[in-house]
C-alpha atoms as a PDB file:
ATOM      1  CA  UNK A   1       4.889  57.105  46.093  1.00  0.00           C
ATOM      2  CA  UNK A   2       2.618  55.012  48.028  1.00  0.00           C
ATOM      3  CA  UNK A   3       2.071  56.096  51.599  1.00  0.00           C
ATOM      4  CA  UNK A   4       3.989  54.215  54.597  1.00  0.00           C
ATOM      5  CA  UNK A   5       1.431  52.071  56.912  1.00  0.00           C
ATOM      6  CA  UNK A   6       2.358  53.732  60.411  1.00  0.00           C
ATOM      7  CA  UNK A   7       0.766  50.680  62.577  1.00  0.00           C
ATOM      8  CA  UNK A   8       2.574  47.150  62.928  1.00  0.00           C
ATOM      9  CA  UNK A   9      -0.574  45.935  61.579  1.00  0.00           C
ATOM     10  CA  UNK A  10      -0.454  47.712  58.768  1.00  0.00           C
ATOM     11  CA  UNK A  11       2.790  47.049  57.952  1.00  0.00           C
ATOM     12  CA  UNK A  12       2.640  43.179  57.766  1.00  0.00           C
ATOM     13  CA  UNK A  13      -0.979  43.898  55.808  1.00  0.00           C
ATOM     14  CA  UNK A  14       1.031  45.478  53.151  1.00  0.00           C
ATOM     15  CA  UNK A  15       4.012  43.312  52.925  1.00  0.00           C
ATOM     16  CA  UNK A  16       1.324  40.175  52.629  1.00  0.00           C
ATOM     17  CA  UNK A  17      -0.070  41.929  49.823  1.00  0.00           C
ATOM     18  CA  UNK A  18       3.080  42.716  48.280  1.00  0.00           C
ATOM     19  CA  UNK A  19       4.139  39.174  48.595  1.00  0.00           C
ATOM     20  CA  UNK A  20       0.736  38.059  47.392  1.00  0.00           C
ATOM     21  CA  UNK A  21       0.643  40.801  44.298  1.00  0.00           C
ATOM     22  CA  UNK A  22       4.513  39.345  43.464  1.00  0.00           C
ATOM     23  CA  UNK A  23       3.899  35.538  43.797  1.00  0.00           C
ATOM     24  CA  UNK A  24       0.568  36.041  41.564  1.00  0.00           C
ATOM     25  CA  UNK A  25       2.697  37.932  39.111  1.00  0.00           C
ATOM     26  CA  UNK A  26       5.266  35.271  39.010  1.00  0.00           C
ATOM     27  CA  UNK A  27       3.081  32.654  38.545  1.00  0.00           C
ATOM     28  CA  UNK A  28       1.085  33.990  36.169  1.00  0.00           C
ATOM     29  CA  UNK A  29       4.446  34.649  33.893  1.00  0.00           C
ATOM     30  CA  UNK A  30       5.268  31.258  34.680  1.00  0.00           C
ATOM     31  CA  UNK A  31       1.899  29.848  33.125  1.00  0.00           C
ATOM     32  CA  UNK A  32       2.351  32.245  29.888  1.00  0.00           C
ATOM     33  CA  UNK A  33       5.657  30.583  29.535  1.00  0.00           C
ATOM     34  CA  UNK A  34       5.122  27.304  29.900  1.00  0.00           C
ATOM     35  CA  UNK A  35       2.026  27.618  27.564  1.00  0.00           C
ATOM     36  CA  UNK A  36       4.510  29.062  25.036  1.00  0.00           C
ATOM     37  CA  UNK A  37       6.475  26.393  25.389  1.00  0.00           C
ATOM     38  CA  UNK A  38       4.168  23.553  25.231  1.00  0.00           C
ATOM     39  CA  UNK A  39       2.883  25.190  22.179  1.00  0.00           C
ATOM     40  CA  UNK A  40       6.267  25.295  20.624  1.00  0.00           C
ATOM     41  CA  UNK A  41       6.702  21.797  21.759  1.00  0.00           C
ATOM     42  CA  UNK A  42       3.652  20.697  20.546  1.00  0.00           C
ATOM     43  CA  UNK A  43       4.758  22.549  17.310  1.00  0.00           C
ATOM     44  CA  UNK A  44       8.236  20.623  16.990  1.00  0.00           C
ATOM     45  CA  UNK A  45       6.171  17.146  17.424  1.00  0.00           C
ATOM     46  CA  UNK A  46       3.936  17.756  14.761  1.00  0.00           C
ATOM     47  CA  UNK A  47       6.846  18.836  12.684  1.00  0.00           C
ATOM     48  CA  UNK A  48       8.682  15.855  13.119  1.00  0.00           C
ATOM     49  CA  UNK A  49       5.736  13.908  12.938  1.00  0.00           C
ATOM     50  CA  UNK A  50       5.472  15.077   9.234  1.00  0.00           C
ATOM     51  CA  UNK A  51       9.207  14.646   8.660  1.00  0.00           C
ATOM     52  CA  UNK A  52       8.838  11.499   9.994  1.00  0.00           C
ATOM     53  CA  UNK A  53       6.229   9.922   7.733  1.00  0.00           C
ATOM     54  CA  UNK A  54       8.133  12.021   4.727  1.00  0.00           C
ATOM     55  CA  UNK A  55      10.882   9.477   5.209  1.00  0.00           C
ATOM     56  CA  UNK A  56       8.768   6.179   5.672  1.00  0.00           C
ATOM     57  CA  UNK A  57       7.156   6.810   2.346  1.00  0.00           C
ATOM     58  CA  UNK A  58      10.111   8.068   0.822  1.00  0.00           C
ATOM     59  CA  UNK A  59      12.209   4.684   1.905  1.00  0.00           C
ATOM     60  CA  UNK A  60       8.807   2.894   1.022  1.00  0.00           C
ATOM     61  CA  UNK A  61       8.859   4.364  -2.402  1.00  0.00           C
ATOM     62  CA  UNK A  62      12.681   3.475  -2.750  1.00  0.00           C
ATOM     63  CA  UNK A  63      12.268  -0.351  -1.403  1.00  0.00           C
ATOM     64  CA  UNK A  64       9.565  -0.742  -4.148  1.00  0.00           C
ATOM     65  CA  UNK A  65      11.646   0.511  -6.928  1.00  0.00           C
ATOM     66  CA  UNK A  66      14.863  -1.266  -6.041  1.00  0.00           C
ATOM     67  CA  UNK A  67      12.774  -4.677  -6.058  1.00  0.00           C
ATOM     68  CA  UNK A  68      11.279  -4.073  -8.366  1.00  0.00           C
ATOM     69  CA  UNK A  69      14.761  -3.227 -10.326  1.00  0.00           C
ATOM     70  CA  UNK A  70      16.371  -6.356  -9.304  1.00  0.00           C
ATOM     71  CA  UNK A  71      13.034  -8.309 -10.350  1.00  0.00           C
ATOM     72  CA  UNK A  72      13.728  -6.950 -14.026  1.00  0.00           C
ATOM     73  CA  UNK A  73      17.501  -7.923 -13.937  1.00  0.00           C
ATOM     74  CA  UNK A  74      17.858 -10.793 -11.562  1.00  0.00           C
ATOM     75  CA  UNK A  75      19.679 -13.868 -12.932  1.00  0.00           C
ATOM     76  CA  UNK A  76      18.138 -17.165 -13.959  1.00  0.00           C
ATOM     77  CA  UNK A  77      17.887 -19.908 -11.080  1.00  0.00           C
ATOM     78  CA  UNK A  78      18.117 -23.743 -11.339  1.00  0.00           C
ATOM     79  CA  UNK A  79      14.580 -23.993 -10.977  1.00  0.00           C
ATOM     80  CA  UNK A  80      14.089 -21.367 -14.000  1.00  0.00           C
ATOM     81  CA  UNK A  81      16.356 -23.449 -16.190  1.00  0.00           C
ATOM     82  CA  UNK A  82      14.588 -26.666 -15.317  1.00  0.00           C
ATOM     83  CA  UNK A  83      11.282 -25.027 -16.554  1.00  0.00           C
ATOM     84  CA  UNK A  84      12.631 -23.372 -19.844  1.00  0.00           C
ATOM     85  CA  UNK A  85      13.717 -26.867 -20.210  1.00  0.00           C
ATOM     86  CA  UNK A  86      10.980 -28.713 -20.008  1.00  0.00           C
ATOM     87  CA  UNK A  87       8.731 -26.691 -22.118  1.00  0.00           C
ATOM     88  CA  UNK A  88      11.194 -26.707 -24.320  1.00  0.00           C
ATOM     89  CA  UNK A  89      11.046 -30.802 -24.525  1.00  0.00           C
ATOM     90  CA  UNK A  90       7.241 -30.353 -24.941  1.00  0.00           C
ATOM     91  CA  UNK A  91       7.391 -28.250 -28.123  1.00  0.00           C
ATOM     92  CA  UNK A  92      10.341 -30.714 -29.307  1.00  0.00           C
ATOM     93  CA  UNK A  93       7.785 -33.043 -29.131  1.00  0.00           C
ATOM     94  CA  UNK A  94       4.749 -31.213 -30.737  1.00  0.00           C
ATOM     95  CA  UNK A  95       7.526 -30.821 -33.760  1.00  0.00           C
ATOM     96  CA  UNK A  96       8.265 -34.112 -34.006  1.00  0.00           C
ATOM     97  CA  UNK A  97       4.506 -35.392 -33.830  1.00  0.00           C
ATOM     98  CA  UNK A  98       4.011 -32.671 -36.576  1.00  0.00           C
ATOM     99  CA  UNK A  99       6.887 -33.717 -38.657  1.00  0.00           C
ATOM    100  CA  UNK A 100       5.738 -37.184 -38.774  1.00  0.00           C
ATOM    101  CA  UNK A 101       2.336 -36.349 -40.101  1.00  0.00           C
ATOM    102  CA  UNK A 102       3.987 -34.557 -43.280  1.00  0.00           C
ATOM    103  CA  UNK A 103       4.790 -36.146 -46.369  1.00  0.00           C
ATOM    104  CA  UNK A 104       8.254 -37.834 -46.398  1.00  0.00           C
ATOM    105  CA  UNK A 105      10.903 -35.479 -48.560  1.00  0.00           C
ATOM    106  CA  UNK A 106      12.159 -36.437 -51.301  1.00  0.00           C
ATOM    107  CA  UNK A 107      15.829 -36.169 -52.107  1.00  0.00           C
ATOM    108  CA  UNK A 108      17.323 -35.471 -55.649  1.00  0.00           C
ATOM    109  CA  UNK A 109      18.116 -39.206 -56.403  1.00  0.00           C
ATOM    110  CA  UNK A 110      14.659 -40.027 -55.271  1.00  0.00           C
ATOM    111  CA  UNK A 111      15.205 -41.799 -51.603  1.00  0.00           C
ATOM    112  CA  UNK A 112      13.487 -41.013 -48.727  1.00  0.00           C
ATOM    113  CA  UNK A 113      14.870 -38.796 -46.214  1.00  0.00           C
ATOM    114  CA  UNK A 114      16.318 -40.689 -43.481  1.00  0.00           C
ATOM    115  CA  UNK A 115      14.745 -39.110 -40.754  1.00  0.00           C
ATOM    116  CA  UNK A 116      11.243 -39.908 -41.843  1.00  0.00           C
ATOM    117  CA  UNK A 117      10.972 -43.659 -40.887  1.00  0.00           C
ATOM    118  CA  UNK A 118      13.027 -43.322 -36.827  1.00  0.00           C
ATOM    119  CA  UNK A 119      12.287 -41.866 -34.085  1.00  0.00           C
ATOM    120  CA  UNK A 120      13.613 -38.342 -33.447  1.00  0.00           C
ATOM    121  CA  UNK A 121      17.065 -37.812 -31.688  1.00  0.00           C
ATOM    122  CA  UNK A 122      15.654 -35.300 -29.275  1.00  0.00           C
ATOM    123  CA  UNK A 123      13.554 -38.204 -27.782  1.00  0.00           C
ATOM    124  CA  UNK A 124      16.021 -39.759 -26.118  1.00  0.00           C
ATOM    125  CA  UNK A 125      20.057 -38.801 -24.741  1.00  0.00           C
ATOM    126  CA  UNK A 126      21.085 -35.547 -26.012  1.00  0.00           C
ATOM    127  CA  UNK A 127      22.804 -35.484 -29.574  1.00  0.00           C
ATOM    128  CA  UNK A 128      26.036 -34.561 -29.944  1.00  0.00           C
ATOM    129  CA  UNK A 129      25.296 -30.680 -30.601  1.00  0.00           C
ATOM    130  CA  UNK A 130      24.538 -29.686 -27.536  1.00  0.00           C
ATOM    131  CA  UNK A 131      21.015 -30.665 -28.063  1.00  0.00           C
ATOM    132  CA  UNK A 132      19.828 -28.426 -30.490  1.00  0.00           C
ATOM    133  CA  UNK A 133      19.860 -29.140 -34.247  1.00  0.00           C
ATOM    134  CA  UNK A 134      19.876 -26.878 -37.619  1.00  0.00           C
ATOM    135  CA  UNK A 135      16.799 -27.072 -40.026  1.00  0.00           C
ATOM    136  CA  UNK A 136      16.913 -26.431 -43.455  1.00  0.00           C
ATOM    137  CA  UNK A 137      14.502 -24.588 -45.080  1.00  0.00           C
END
């Protein structure tokens, strides 16, 4: 055992030490433990950091394919239909400018078709099928 100060002095020499010796000691296990736990904090953050980045590219990734899913599949619009229209017009009239060029058909009796010498019906109003019409062979 340590030896007992015998002079007032002394006495409140030692105790200030003591006090001194047991606040350093405290503190000092305070610092290790808030170092360990900024460096577990710090740890966490940079673990959800990563988790967190994980997810945005994941969900980026998943936004991309979905569009691009409902691009494949997605239904005609008005504006679609008007264009598949109109090109469609434009090669009915390439066919026609091409069909008038040819050499008028003959039939069996010997008469001209009927088509040859008119304009075509897809010129004008629609005919009564709907617009499109059969061609023989």
């Amino acid at each position: 055992m340590a030896k007992r100060p015998a002079k007032p002095r002394e006495v409140s020499d030692a105790l200030r030490d003591a006090v001194e010796r047991t606040v350093d000691a405290t503190l000092g296990s305070a610092d290790r433990g808030r170092e360990a736990a900024q460096g577990a904090l710090d740890d966490l953050a940079g673990t959800v950091d990563e988790l967190r980045r994980g997810a945005e590219d994941r969900l980026s990734r998943s936004r991309r394919s979905v569009a691009e899913a409902i691009e494949g599949r997605r239904l005609a619009t008005h504006d679609d239909i008007g264009e598949l229209k109109a090109e469609l017009r434009a090669i009915g009239r390439r066919l026609d400018a091409i069909e008038e060029r040819l050499p008028a058909k003959r039939s069996r009796s010997g008469a001209k078709s009927p088509r040859s010498g008119g304009k075509s019906p897809r010129s004008g109003a629609k005919s009564a099928g709907g617009g499109s019409r059969q061609r023989s062979s």
